[in-house]
Structures are given as structure tokens and as C-alpha cells.
PDB file of N, CA and C in Angstrom:
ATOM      1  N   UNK A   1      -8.933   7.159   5.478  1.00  0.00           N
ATOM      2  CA  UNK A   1      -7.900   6.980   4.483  1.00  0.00           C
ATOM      3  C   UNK A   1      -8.402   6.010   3.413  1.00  0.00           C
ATOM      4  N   UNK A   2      -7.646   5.830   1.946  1.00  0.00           N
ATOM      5  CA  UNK A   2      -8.163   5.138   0.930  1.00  0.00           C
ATOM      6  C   UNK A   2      -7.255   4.756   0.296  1.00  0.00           C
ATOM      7  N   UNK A   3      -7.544   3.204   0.033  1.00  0.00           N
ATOM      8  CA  UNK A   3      -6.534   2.476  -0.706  1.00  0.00           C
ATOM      9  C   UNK A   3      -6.322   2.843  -1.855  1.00  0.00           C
ATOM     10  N   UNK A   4      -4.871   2.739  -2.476  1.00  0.00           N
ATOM     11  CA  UNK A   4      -4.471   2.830  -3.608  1.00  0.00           C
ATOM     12  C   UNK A   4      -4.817   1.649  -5.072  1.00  0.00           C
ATOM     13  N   UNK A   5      -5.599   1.819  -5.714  1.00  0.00           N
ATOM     14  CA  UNK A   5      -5.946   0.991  -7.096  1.00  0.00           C
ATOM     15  C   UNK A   5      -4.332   0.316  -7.612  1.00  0.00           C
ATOM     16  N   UNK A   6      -4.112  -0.787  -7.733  1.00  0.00           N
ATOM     17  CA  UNK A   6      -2.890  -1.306  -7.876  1.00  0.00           C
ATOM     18  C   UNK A   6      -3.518  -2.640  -8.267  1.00  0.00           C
ATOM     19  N   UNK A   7      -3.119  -2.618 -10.066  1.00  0.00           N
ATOM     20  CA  UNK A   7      -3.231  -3.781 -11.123  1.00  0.00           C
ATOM     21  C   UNK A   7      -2.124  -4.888 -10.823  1.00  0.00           C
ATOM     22  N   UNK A   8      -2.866  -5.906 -10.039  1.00  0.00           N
ATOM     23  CA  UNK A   8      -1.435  -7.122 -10.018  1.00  0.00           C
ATOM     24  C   UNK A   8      -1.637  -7.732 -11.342  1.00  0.00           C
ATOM     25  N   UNK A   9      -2.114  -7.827 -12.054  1.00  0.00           N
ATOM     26  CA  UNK A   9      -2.177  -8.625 -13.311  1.00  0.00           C
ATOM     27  C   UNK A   9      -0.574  -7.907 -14.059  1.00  0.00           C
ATOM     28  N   UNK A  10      -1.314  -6.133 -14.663  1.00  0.00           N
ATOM     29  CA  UNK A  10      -0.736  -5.699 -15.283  1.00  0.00           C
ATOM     30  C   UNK A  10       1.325  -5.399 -14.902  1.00  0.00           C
ATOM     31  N   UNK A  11       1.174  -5.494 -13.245  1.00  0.00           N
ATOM     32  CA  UNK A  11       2.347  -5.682 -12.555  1.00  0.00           C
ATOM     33  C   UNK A  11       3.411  -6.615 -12.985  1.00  0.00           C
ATOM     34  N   UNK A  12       2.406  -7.658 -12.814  1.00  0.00           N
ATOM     35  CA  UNK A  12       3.131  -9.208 -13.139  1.00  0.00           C
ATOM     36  C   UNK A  12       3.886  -9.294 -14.704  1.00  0.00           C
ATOM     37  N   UNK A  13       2.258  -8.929 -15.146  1.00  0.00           N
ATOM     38  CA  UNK A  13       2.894  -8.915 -17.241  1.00  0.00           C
ATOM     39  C   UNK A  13       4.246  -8.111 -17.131  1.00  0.00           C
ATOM     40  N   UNK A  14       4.445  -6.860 -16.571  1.00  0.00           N
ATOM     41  CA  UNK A  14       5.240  -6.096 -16.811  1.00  0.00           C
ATOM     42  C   UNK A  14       6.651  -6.773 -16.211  1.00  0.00           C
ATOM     43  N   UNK A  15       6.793  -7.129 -14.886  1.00  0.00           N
ATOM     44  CA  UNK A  15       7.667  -7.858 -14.575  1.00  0.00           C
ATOM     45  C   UNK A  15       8.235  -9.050 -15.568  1.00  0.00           C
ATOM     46  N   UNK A  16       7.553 -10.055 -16.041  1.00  0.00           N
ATOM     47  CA  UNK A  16       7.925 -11.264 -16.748  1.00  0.00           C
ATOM     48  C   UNK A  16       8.286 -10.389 -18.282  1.00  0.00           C
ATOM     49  N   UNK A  17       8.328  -9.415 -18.637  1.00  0.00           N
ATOM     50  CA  UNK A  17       7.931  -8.653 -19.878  1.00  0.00           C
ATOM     51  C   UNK A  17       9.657  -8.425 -19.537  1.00  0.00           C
ATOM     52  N   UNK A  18       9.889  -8.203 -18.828  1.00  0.00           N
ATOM     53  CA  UNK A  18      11.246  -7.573 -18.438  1.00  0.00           C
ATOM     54  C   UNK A  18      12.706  -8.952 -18.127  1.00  0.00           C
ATOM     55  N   UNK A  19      11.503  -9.987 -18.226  1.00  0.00           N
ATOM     56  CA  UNK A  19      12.879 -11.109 -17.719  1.00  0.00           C
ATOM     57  C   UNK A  19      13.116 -11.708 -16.744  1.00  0.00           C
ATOM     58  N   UNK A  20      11.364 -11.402 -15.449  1.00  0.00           N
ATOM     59  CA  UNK A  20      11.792 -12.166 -14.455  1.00  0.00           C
ATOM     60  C   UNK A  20      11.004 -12.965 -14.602  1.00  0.00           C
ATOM     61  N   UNK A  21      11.004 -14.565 -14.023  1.00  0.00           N
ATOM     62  CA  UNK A  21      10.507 -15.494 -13.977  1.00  0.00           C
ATOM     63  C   UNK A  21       9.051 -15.724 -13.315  1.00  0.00           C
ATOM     64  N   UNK A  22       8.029 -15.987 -13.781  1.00  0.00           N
ATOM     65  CA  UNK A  22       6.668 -15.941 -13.391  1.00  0.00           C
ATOM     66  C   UNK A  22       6.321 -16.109 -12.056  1.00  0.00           C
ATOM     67  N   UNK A  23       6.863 -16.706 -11.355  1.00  0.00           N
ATOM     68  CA  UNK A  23       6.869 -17.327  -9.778  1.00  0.00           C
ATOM     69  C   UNK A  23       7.457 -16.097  -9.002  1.00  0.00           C
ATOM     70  N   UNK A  24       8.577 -15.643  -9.552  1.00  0.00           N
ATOM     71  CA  UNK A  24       9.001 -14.362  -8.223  1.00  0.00           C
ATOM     72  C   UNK A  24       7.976 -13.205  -9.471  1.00  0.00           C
ATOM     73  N   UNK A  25       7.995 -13.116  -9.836  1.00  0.00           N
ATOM     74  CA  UNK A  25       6.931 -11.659 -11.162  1.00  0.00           C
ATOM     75  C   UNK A  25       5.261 -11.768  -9.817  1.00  0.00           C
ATOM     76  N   UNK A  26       5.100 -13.205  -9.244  1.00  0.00           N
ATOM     77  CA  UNK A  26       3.687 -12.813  -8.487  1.00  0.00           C
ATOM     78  C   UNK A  26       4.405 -13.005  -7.334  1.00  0.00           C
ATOM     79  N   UNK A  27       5.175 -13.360  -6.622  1.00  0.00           N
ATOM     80  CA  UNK A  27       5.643 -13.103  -5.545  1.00  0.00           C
ATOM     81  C   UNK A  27       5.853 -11.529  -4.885  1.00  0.00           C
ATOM     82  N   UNK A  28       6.738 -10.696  -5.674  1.00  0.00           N
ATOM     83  CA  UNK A  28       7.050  -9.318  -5.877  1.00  0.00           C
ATOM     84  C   UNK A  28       5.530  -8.693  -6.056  1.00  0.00           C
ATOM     85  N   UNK A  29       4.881  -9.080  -6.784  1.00  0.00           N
ATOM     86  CA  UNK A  29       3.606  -8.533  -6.993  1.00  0.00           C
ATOM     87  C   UNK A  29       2.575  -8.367  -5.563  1.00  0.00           C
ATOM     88  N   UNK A  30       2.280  -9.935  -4.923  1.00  0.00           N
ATOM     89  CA  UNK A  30       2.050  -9.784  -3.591  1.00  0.00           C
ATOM     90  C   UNK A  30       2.433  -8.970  -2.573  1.00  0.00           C
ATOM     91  N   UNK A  31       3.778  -9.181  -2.637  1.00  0.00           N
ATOM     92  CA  UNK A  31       4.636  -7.993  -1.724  1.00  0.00           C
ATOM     93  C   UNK A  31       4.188  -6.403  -1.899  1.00  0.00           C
ATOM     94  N   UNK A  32       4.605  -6.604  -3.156  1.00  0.00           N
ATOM     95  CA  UNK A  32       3.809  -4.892  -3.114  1.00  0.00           C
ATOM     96  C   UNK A  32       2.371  -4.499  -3.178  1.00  0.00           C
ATOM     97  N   UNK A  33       1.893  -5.219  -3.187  1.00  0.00           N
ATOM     98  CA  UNK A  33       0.227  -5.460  -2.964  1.00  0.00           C
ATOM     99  C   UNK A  33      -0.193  -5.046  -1.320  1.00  0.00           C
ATOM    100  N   UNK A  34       0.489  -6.107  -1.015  1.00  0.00           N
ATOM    101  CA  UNK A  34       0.489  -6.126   0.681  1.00  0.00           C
ATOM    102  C   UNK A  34       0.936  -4.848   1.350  1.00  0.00           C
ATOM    103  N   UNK A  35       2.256  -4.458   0.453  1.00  0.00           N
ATOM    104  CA  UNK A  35       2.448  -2.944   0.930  1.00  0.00           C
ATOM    105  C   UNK A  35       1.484  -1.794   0.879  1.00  0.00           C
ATOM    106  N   UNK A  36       0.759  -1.761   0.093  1.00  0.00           N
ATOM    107  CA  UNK A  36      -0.161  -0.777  -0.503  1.00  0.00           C
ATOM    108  C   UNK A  36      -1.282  -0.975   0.309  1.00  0.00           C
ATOM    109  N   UNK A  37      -1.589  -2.154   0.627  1.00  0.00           N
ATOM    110  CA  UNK A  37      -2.814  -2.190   1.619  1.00  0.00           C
ATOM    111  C   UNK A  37      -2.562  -1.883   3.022  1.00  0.00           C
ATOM    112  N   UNK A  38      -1.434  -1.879   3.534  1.00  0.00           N
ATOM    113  CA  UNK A  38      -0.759  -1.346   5.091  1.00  0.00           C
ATOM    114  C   UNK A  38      -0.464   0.074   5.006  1.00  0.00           C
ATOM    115  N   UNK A  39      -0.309   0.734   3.886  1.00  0.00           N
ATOM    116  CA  UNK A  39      -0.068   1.985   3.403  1.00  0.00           C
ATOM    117  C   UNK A  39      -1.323   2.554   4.073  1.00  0.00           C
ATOM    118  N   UNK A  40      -1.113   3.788   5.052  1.00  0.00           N
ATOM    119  CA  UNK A  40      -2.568   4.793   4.971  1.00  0.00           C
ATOM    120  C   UNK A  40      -2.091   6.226   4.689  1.00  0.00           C
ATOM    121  N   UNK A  41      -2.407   6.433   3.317  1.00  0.00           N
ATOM    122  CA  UNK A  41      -2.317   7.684   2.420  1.00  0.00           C
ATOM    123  C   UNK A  41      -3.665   8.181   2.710  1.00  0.00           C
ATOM    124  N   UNK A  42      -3.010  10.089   3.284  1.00  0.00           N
ATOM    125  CA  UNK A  42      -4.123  11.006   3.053  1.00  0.00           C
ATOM    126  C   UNK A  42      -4.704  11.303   1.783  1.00  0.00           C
ATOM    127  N   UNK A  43      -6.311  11.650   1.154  1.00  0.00           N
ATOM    128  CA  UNK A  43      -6.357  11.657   0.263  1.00  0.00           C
ATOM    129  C   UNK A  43      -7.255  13.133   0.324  1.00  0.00           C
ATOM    130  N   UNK A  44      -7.227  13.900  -0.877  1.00  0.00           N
ATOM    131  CA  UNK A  44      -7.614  15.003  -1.107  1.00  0.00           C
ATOM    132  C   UNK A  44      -8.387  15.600  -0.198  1.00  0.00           C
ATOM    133  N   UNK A  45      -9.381  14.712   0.382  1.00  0.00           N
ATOM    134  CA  UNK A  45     -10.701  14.836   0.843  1.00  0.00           C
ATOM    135  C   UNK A  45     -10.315  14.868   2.564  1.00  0.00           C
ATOM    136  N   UNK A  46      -9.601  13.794   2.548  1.00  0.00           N
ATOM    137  CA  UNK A  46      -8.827  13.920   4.135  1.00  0.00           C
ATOM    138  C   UNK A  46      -8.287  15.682   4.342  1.00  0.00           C
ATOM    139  N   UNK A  47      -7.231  15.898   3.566  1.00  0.00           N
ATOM    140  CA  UNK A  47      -6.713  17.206   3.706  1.00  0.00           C
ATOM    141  C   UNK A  47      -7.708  18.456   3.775  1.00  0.00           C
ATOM    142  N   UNK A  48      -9.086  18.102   2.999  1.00  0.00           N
ATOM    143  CA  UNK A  48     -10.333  18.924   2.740  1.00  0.00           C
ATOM    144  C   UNK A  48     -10.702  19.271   4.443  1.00  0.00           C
ATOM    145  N   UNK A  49     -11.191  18.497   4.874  1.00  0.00           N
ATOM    146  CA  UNK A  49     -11.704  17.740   6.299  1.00  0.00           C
ATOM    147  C   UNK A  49     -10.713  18.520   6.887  1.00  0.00           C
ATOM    148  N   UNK A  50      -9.247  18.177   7.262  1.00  0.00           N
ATOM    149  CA  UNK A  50      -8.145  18.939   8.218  1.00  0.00           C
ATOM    150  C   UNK A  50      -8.280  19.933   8.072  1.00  0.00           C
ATOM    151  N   UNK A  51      -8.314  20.656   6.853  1.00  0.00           N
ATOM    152  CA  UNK A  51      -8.302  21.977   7.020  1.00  0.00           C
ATOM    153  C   UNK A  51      -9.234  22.499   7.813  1.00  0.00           C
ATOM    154  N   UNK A  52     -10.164  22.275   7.420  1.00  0.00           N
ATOM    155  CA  UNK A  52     -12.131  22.504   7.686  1.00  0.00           C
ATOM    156  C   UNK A  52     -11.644  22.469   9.727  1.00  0.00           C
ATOM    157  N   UNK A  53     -11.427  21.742   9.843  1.00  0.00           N
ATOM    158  CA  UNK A  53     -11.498  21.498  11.271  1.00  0.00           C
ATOM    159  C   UNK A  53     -10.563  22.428  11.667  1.00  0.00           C
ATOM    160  N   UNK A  54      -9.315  22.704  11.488  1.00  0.00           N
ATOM    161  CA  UNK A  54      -7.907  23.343  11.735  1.00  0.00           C
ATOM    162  C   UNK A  54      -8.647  24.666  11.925  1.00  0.00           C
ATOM    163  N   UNK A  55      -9.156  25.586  10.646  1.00  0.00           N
ATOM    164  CA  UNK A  55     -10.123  26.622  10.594  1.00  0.00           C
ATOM    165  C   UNK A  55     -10.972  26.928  11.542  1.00  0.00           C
ATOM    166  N   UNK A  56     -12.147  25.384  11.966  1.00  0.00           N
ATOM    167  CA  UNK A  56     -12.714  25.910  12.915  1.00  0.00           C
ATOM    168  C   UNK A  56     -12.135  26.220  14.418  1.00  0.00           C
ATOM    169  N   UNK A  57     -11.018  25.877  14.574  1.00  0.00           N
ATOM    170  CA  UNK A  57     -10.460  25.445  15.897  1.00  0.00           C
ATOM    171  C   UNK A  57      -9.513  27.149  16.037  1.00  0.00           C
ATOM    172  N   UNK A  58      -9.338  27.306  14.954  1.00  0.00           N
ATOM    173  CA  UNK A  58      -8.305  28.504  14.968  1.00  0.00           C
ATOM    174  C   UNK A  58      -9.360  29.900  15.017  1.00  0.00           C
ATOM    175  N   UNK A  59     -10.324  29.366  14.312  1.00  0.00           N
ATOM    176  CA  UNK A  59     -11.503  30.539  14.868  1.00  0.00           C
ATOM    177  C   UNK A  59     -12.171  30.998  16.262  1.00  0.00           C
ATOM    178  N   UNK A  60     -12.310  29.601  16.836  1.00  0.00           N
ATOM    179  CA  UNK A  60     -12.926  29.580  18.112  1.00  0.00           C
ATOM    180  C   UNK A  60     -11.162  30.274  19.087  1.00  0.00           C
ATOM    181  N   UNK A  61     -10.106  29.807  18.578  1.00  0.00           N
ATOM    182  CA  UNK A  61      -9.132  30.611  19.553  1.00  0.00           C
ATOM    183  C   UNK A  61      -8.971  31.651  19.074  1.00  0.00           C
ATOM    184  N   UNK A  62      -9.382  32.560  18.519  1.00  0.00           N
ATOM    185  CA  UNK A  62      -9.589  33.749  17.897  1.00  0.00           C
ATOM    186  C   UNK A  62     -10.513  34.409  18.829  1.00  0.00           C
ATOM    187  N   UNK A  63     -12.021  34.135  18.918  1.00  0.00           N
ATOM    188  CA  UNK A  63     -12.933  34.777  19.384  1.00  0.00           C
ATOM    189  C   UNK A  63     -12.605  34.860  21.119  1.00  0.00           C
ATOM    190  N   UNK A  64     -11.474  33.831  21.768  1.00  0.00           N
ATOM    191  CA  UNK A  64     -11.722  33.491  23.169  1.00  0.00           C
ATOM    192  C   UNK A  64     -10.804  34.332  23.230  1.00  0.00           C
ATOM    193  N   UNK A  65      -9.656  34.612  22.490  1.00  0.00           N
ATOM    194  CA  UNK A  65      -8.479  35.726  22.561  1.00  0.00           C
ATOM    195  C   UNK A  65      -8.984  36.861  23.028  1.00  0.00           C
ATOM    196  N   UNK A  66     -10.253  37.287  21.775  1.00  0.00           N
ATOM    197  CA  UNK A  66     -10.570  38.731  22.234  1.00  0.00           C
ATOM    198  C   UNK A  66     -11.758  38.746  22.863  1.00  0.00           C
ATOM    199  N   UNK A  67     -12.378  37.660  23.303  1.00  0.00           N
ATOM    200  CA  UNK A  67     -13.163  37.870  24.921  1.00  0.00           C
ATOM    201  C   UNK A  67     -12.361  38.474  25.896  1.00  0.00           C
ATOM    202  N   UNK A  68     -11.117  37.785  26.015  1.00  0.00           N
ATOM    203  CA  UNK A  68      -9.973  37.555  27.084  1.00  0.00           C
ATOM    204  C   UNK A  68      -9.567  39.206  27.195  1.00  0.00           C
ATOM    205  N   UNK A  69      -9.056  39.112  25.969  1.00  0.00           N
ATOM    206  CA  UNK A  69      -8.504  40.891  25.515  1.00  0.00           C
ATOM    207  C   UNK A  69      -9.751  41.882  26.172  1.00  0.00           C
ATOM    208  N   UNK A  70     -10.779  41.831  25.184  1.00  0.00           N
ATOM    209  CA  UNK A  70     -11.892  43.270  25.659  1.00  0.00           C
ATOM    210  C   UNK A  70     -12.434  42.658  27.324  1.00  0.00           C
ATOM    211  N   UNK A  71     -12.101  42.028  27.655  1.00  0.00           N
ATOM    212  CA  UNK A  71     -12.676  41.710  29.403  1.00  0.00           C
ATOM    213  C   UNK A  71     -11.388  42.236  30.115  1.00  0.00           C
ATOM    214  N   UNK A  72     -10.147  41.896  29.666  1.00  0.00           N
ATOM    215  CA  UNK A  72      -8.672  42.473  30.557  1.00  0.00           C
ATOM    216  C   UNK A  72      -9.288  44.107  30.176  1.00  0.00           C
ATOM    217  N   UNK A  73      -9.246  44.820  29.300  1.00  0.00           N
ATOM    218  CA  UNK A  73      -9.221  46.037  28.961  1.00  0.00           C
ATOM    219  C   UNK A  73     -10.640  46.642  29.550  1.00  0.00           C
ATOM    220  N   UNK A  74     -11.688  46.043  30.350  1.00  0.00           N
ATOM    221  CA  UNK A  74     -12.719  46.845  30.945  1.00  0.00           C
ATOM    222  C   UNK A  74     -12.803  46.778  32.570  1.00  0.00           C
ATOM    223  N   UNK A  75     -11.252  45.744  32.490  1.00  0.00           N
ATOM    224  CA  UNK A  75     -11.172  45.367  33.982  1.00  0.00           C
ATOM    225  C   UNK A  75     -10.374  46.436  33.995  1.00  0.00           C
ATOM    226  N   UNK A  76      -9.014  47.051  33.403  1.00  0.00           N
ATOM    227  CA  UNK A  76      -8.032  47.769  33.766  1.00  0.00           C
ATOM    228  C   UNK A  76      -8.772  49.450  33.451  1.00  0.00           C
ATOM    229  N   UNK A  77      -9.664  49.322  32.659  1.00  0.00           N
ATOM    230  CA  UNK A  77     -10.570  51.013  32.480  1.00  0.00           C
ATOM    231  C   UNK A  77     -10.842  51.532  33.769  1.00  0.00           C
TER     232      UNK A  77
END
């Protein structure tokens, strides 16, 4: 998983820009900082990977199906 890019500078400006007081503007900023780093977001490449694997796994129960299948059907011939 991969962290999210998150500007505390530009956070903060924007907060105090709006009227809150500089001390809670980096307080709030931390907080959501901290959130973002406990955050584990899948990222493109993760989902790339799941699939990839999901595929191979659904293939291999594919091929054991019809082992299973053409071996029942030469047992019952």
C-alpha cells in the first residue's frame, strides 16, 4: 500500500485563510496528517497485482475442474 501526498503547509495556509487561528490551523493539520498515514489505500498497482493473482488462481481451478470432469467421464465409459 502507498501513502497519500498531503501538503501540511498548504493545509494550514488554507485553514488560517478561512479564519481559524494558527495553533488549532496546525493542530487539525497534524490530525489529518496522522490520519493519512494510518490510512492503507489500495493503489492502482495493488488492484493490478489482485487481479493478476485472482486470474491465476481461477485458472488453475479451471484446469483441475476438467481433470476432475474428463477422469469422472473415462471412469463412467
Amino acid at each position: 500500500m502507498s501513502a497519500v501526498a498531503f501538503d501540511t503547509h498548504e493545509f494550514v495556509k488554507t485553514l488560517e485563510a478561512a479564519g481559524v487561528p494558527a495553533l488549532q490551523a496546525e493542530a487539525i493539520s497534524n490530525a489529518v496528517k496522522k490520519a493519512h498515514e494510518s490510512a492503507e489505500l489500495a493503489t492502482k498497482a495493488d488492484l493490478r497485482e489482485l487481479e493478476l493473482s485472482l486470474t491465476v488462481k481461477l485458472g488453475a481451478i479451471v484446469v483441475v475442474a476438467l481433470s476432475v470432469f474428463s477422469a469422472l467421464l473415462k471412469w463412467i465409459a
